[in-house]
PDB file of N, CA and C in Angstrom:
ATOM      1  N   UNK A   1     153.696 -97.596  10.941  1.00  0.00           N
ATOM      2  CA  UNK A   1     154.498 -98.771  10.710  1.00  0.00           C
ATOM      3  C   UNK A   1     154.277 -99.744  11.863  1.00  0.00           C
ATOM      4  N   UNK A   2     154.270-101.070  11.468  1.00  0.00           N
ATOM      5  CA  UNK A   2     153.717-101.761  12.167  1.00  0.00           C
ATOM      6  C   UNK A   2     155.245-102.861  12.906  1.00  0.00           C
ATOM      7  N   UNK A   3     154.940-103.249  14.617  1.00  0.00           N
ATOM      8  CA  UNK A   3     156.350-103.148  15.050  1.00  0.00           C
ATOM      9  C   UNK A   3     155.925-104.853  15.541  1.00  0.00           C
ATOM     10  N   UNK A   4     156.849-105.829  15.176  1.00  0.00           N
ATOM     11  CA  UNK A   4     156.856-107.039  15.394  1.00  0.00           C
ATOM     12  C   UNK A   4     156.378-106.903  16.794  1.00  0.00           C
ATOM     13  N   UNK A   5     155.330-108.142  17.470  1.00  0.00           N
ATOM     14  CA  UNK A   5     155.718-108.458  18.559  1.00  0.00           C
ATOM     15  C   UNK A   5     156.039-109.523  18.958  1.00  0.00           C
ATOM     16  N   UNK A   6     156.690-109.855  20.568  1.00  0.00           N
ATOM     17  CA  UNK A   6     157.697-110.768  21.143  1.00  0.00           C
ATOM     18  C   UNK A   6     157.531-111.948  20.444  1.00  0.00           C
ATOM     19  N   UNK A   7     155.950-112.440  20.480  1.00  0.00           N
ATOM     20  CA  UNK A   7     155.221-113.868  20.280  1.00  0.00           C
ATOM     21  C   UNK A   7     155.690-113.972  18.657  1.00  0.00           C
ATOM     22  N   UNK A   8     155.884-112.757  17.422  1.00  0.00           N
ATOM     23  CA  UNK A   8     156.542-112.912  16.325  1.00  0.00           C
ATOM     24  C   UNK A   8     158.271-113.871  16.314  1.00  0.00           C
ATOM     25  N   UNK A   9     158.707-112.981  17.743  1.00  0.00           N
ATOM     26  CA  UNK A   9     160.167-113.290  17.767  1.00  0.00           C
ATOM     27  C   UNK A   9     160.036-114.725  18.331  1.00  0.00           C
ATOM     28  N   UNK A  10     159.334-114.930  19.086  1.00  0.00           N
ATOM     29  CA  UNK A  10     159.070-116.779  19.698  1.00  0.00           C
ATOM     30  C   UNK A  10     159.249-117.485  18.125  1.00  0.00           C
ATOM     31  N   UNK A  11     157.558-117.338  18.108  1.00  0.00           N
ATOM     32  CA  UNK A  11     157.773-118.344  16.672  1.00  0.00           C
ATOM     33  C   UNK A  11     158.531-118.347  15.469  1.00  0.00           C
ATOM     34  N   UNK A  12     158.916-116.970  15.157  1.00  0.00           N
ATOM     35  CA  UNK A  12     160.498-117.463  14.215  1.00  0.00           C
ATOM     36  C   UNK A  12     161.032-118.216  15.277  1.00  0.00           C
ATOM     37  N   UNK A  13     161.645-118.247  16.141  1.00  0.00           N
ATOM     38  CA  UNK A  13     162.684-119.160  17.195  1.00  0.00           C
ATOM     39  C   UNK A  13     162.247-120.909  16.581  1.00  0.00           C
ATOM     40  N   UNK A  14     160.706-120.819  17.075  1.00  0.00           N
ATOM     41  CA  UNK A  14     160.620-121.852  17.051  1.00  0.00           C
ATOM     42  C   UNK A  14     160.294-122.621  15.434  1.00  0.00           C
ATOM     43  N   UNK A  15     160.212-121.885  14.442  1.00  0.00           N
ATOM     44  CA  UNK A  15     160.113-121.901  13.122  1.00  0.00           C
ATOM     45  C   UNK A  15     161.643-122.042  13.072  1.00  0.00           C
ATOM     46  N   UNK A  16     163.058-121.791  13.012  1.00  0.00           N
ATOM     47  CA  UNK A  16     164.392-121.916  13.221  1.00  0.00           C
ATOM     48  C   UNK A  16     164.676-123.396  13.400  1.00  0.00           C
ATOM     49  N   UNK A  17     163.938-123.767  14.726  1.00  0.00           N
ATOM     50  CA  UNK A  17     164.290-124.759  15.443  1.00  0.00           C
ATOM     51  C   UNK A  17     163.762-126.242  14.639  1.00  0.00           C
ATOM     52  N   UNK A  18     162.384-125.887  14.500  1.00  0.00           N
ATOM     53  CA  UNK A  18     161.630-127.023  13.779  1.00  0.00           C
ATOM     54  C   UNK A  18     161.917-127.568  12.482  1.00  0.00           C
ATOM     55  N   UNK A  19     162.578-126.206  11.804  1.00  0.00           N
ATOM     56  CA  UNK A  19     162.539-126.696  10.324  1.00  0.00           C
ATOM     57  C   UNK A  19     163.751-125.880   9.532  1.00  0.00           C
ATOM     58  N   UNK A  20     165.005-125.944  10.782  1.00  0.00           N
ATOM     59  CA  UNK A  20     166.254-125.142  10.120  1.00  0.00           C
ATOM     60  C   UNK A  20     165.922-124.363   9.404  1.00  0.00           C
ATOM     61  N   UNK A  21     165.225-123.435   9.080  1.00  0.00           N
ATOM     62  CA  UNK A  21     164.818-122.007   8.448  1.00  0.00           C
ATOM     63  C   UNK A  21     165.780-120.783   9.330  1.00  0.00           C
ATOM     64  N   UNK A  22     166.603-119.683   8.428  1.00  0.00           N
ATOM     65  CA  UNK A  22     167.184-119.244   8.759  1.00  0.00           C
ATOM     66  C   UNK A  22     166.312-118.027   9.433  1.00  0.00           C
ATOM     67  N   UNK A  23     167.064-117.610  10.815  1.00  0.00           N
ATOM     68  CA  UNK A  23     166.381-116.791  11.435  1.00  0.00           C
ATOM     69  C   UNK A  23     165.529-115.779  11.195  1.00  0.00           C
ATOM     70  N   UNK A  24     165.512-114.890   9.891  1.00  0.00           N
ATOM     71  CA  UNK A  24     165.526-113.690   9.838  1.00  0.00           C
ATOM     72  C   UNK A  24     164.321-114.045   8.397  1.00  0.00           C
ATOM     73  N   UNK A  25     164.280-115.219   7.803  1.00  0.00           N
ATOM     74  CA  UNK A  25     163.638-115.625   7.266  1.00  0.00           C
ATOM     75  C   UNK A  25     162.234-116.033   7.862  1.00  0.00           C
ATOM     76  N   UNK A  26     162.670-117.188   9.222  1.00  0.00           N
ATOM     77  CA  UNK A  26     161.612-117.252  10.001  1.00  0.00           C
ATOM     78  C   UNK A  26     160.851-116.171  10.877  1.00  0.00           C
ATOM     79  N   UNK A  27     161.861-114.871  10.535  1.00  0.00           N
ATOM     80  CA  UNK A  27     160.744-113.997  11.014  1.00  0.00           C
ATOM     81  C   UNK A  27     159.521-113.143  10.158  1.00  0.00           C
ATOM     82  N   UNK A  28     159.963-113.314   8.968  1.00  0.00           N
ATOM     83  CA  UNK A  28     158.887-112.583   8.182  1.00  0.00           C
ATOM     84  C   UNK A  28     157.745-113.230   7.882  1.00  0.00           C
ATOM     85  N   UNK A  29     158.134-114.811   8.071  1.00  0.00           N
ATOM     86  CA  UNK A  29     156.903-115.936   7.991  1.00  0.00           C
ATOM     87  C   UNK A  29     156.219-115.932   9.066  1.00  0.00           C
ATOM     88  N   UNK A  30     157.105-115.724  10.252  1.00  0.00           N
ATOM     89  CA  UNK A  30     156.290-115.616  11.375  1.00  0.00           C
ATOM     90  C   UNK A  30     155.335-113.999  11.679  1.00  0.00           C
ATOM     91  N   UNK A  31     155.889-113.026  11.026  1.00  0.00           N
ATOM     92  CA  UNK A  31     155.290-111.674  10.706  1.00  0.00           C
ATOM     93  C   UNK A  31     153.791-111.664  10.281  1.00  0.00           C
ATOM     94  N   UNK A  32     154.363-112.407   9.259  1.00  0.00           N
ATOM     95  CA  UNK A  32     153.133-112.640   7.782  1.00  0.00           C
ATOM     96  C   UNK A  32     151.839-113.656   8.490  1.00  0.00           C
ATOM     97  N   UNK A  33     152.010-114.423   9.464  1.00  0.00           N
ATOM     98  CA  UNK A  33     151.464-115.265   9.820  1.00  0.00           C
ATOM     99  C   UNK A  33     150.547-114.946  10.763  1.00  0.00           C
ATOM    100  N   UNK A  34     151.275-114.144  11.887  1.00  0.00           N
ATOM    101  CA  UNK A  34     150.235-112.975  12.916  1.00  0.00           C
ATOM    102  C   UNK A  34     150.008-111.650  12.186  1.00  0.00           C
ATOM    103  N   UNK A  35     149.947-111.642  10.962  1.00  0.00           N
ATOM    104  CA  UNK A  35     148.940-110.457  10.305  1.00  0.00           C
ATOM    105  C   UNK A  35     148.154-111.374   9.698  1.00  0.00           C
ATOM    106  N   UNK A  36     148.424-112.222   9.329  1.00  0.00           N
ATOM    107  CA  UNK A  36     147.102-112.954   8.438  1.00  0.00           C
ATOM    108  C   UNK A  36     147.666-112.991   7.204  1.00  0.00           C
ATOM    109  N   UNK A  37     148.187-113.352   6.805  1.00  0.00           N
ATOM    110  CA  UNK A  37     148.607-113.313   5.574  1.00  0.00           C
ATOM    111  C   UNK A  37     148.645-114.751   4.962  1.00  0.00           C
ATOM    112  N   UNK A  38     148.113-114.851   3.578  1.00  0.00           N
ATOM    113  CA  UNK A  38     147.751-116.821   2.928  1.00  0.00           C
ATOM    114  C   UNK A  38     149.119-117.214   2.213  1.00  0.00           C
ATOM    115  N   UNK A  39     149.755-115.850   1.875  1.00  0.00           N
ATOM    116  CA  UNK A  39     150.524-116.649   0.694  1.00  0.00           C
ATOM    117  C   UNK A  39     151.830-115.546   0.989  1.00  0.00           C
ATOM    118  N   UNK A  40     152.935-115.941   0.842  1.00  0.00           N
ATOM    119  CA  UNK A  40     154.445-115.195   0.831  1.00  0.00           C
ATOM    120  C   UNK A  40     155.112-115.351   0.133  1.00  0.00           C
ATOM    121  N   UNK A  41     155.444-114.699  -1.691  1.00  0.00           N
ATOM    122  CA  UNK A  41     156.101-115.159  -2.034  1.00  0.00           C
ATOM    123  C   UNK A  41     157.420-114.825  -2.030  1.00  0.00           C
ATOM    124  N   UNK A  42     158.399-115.589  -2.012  1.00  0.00           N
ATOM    125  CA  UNK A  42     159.931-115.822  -1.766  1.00  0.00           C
ATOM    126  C   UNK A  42     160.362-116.875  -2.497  1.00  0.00           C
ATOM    127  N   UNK A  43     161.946-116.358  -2.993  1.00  0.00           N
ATOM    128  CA  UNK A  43     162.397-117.646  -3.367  1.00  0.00           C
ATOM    129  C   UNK A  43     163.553-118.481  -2.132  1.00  0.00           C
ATOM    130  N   UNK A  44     163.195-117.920  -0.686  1.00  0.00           N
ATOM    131  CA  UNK A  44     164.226-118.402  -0.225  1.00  0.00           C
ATOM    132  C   UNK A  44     163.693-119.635   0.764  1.00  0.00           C
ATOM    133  N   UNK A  45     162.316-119.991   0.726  1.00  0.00           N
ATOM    134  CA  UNK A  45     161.861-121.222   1.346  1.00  0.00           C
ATOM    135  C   UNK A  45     161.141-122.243   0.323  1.00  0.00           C
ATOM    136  N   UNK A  46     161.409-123.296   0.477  1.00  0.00           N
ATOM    137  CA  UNK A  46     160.729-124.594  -0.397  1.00  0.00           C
ATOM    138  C   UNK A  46     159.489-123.901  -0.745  1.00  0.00           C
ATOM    139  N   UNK A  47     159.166-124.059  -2.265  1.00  0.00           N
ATOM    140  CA  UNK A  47     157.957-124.110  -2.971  1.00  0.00           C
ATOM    141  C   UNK A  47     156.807-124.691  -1.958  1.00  0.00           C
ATOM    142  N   UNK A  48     155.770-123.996  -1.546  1.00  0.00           N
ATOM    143  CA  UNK A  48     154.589-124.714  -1.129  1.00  0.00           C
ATOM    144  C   UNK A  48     154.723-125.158   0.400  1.00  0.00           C
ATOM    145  N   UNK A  49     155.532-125.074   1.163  1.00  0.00           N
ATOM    146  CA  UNK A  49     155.670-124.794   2.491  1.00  0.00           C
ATOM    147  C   UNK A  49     154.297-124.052   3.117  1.00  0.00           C
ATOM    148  N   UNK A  50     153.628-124.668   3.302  1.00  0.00           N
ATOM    149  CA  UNK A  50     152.447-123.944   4.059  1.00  0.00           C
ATOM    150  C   UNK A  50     153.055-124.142   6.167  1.00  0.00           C
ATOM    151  N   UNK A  51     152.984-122.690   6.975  1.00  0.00           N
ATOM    152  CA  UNK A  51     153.118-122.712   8.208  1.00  0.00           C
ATOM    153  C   UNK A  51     151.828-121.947   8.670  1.00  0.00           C
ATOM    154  N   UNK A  52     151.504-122.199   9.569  1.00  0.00           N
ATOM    155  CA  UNK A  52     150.417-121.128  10.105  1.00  0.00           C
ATOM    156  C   UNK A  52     149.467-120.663   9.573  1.00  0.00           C
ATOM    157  N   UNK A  53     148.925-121.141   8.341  1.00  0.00           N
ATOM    158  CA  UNK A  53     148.065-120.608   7.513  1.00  0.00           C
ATOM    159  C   UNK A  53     148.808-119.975   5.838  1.00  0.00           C
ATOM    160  N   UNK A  54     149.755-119.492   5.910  1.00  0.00           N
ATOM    161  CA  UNK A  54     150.425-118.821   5.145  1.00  0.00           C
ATOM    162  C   UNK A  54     151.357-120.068   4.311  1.00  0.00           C
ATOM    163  N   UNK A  55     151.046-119.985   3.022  1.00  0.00           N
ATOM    164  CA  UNK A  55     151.506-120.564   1.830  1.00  0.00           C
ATOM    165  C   UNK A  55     152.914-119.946   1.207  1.00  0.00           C
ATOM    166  N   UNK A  56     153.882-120.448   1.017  1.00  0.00           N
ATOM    167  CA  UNK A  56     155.384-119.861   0.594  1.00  0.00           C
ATOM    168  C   UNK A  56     155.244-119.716  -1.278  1.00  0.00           C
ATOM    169  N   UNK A  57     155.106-119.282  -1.819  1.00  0.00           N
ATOM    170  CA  UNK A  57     155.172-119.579  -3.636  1.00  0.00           C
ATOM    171  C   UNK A  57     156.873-118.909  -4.225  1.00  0.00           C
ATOM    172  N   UNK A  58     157.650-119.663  -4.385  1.00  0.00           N
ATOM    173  CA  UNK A  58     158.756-119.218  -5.244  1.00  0.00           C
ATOM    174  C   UNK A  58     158.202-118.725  -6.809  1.00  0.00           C
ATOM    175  N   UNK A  59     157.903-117.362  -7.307  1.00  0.00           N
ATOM    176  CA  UNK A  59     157.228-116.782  -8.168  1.00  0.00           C
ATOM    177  C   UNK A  59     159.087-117.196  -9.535  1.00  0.00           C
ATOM    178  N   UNK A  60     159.700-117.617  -8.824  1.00  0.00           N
ATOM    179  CA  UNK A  60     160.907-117.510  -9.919  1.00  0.00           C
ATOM    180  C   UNK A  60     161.402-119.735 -10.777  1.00  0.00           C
ATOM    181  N   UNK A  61     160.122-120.399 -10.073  1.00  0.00           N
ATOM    182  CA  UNK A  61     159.981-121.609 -10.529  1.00  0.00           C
ATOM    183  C   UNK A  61     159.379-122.044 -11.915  1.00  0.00           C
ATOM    184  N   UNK A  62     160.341-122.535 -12.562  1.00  0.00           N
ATOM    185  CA  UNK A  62     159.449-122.691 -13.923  1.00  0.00           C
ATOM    186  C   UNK A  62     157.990-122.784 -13.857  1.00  0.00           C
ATOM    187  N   UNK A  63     157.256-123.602 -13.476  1.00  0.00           N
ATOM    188  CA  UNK A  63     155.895-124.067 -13.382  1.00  0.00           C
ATOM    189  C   UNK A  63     155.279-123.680 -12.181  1.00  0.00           C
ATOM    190  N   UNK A  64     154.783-121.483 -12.123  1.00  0.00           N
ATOM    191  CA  UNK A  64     154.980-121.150 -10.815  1.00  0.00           C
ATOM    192  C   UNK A  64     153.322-121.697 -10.043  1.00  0.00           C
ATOM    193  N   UNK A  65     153.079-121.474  -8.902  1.00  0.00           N
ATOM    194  CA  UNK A  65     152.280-121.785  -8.456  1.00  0.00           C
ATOM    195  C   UNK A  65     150.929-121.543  -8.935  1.00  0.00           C
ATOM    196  N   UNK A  66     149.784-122.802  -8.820  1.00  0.00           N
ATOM    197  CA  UNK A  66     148.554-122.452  -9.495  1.00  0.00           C
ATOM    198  C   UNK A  66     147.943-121.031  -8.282  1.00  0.00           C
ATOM    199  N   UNK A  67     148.118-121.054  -7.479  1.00  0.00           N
ATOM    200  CA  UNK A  67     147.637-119.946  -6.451  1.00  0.00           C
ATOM    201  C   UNK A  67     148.261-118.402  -6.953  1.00  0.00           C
ATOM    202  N   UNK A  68     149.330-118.353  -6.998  1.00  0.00           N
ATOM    203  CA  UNK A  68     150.089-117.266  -7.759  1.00  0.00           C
ATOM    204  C   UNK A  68     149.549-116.681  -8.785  1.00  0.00           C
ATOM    205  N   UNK A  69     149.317-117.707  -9.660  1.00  0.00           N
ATOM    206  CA  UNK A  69     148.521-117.641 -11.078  1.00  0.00           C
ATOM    207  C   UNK A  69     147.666-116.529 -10.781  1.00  0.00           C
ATOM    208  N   UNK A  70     146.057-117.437  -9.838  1.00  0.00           N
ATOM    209  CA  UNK A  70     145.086-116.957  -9.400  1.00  0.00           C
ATOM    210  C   UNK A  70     144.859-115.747  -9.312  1.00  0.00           C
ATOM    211  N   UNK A  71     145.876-115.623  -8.232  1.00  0.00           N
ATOM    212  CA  UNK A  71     146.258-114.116  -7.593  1.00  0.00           C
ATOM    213  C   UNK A  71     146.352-112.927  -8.944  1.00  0.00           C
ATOM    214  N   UNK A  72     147.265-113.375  -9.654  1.00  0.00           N
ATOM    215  CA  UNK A  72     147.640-112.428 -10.944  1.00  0.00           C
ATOM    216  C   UNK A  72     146.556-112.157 -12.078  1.00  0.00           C
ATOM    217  N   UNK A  73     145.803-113.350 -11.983  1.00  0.00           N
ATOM    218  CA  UNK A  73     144.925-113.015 -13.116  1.00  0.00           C
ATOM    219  C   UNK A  73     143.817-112.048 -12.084  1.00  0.00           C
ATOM    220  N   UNK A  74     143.592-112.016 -11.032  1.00  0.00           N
ATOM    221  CA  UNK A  74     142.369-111.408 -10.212  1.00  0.00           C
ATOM    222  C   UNK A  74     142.894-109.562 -10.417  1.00  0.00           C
ATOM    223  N   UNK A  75     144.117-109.234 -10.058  1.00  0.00           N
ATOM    224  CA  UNK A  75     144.626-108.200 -10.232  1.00  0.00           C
ATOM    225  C   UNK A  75     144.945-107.684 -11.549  1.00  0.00           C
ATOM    226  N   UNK A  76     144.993-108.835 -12.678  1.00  0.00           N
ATOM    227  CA  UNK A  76     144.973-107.999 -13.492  1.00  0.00           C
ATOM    228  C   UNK A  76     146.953-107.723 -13.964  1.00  0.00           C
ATOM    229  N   UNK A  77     147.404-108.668 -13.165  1.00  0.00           N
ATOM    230  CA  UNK A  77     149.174-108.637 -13.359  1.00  0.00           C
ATOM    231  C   UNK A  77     149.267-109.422 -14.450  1.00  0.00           C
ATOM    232  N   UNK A  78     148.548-110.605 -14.301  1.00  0.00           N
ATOM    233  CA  UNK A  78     149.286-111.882 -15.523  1.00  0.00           C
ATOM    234  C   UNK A  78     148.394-112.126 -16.875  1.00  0.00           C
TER     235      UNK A  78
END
């Protein structure tokens, strides 16, 4: 299991600060962001919020993201 580090807990701080994102929120973006990660989906940050590389997709929006899509038809989900 893989254990946040400090520079995770910075940039949620500063992900908090910049863009009122609730703490605990800004930490999984900030998680997702120092693993590498393109896309997060959640419905608890604005549709299409790109930070750090990492793309936000609310999968619960009528007209969900063309990237989402992508993703689903490659796997074989949608």
């Amino acid at each position: 299991m893989a254990v946040s580090a400090w520079q995770d807990f910075q940039a949620a701080l500063d992900l908090t600060v910049d863009h009122q994102t609730p703490y605990w929120d800004a930490l999984i973006l900030a998680v997702a962001a120092s693993h590498g990660c393109r896309l997060l989906i959640s419905e608890d940050f604005q549709e299409g919020f790109t930070w750090r590389g990492v793309t936000v997709v609310n999968p619960f929006i009528d007209s969900p993201s063309a990237l989402l899509g992508r993703l689903l038809t490659r796997t074989g989900a949608g």
